[in-house]
C-alpha atoms as a PDB file:
ATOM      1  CA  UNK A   1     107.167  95.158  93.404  1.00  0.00           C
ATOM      2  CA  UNK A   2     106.381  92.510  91.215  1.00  0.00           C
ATOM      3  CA  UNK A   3     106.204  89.699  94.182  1.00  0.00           C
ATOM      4  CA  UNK A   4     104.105  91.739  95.716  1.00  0.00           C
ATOM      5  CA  UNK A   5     101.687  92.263  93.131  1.00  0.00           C
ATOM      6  CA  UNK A   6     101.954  88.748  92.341  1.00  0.00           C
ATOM      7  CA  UNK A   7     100.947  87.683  96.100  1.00  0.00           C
ATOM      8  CA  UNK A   8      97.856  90.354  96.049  1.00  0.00           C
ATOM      9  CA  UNK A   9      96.736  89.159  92.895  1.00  0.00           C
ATOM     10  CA  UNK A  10      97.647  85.104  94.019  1.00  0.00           C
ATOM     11  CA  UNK A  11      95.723  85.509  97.270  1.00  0.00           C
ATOM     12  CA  UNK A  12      92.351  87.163  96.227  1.00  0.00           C
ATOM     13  CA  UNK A  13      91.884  84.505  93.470  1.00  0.00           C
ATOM     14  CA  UNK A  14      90.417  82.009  96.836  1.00  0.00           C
ATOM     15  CA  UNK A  15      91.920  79.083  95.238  1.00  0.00           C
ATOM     16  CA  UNK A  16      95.496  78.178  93.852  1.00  0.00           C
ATOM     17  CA  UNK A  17      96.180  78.921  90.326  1.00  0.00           C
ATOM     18  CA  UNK A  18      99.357  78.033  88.582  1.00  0.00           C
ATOM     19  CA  UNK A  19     102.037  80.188  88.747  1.00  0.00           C
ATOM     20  CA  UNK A  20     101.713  80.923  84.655  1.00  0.00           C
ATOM     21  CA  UNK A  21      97.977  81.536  85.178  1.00  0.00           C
ATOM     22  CA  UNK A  22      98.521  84.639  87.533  1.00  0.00           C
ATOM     23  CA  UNK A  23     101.082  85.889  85.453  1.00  0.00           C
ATOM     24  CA  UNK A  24      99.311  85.758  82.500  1.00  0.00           C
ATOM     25  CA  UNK A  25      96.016  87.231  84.863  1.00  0.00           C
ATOM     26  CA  UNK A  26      98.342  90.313  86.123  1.00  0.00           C
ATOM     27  CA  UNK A  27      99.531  90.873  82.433  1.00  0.00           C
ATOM     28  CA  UNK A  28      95.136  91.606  81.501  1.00  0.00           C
ATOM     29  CA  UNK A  29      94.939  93.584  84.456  1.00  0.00           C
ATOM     30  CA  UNK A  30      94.803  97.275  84.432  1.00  0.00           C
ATOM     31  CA  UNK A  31      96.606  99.301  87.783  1.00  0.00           C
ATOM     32  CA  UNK A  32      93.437 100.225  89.138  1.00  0.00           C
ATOM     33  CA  UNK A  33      92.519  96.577  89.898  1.00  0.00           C
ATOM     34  CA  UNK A  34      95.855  96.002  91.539  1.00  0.00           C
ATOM     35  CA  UNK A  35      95.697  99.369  93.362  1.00  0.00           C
ATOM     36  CA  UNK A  36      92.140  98.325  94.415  1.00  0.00           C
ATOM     37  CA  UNK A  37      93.682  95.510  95.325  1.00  0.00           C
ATOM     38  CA  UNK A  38      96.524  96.767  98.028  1.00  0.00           C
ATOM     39  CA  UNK A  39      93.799  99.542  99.307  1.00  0.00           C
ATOM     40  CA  UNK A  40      91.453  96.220 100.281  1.00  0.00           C
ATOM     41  CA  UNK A  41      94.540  94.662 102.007  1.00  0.00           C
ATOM     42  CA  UNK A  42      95.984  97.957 103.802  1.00  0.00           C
ATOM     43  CA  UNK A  43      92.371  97.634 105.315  1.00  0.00           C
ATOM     44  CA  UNK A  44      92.980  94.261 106.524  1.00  0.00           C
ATOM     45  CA  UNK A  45      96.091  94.598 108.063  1.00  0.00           C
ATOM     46  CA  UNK A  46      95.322  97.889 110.128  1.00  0.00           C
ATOM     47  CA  UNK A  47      94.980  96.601 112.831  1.00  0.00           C
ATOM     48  CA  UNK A  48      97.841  94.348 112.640  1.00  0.00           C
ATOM     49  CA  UNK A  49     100.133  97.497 111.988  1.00  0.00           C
ATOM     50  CA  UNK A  50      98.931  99.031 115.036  1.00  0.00           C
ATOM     51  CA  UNK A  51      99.128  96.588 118.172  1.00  0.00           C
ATOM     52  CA  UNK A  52     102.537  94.997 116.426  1.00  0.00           C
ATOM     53  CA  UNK A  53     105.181  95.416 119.005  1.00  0.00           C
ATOM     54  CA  UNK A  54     108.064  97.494 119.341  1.00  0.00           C
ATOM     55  CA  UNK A  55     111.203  95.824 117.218  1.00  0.00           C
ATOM     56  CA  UNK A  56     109.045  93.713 115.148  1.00  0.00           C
ATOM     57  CA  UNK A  57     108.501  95.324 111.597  1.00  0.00           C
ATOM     58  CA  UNK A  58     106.335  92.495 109.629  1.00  0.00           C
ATOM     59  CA  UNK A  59     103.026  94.483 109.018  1.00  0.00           C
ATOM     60  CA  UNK A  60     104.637  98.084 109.201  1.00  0.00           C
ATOM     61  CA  UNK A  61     106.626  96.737 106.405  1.00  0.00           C
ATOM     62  CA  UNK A  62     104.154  95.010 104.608  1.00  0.00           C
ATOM     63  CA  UNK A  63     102.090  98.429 104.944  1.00  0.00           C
ATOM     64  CA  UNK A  64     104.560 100.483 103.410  1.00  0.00           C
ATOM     65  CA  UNK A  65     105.556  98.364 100.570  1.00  0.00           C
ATOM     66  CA  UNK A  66     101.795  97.926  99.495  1.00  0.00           C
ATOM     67  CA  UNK A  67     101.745 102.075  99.908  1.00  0.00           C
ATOM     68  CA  UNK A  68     104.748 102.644  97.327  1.00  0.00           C
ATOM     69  CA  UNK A  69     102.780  99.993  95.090  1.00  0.00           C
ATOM     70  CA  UNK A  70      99.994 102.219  95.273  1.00  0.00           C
ATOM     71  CA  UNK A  71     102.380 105.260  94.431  1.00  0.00           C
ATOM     72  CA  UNK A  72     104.318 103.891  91.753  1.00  0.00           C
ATOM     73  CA  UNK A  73     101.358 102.390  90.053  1.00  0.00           C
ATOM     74  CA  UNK A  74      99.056 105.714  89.959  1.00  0.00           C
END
């Protein structure tokens, strides 16, 4: 859980930040920002989840992992 709420955080910052920084930055923020967070990027990857082919798991994955974030965080 904690990479992934590291790489949501890391990639809606628009810029590279030190690794300490978005620690530190995910330490201040409450789990409604990083729920917010994984909702915005479930969005993104929709369709990316849908036309991925048969055998390949990348974005179903990715889709469920950000789903128990959103569970374990509420």
């Amino acid at each position: 859980m904690e990479k992934t709420i590291y790489n949501l955080v890391s990639n809606s910052l628009g810029y590279e930040f030190s690794h300490y920084f978005v620690k530190a930055l995910i330490e201040e923020m409450p789990n409604e920002e990083i729920i917010e967070l994984a909702r915005e990027e479930i969005k993104r990857i929709q369709y990316f989840v849908r036309i991925e082919a048969d055998g390949w798991d990348y974005w179903k994955s990715k889709e469920q992992r950000l789903i128990e974030l959103i569970i374990n965080l509420k």
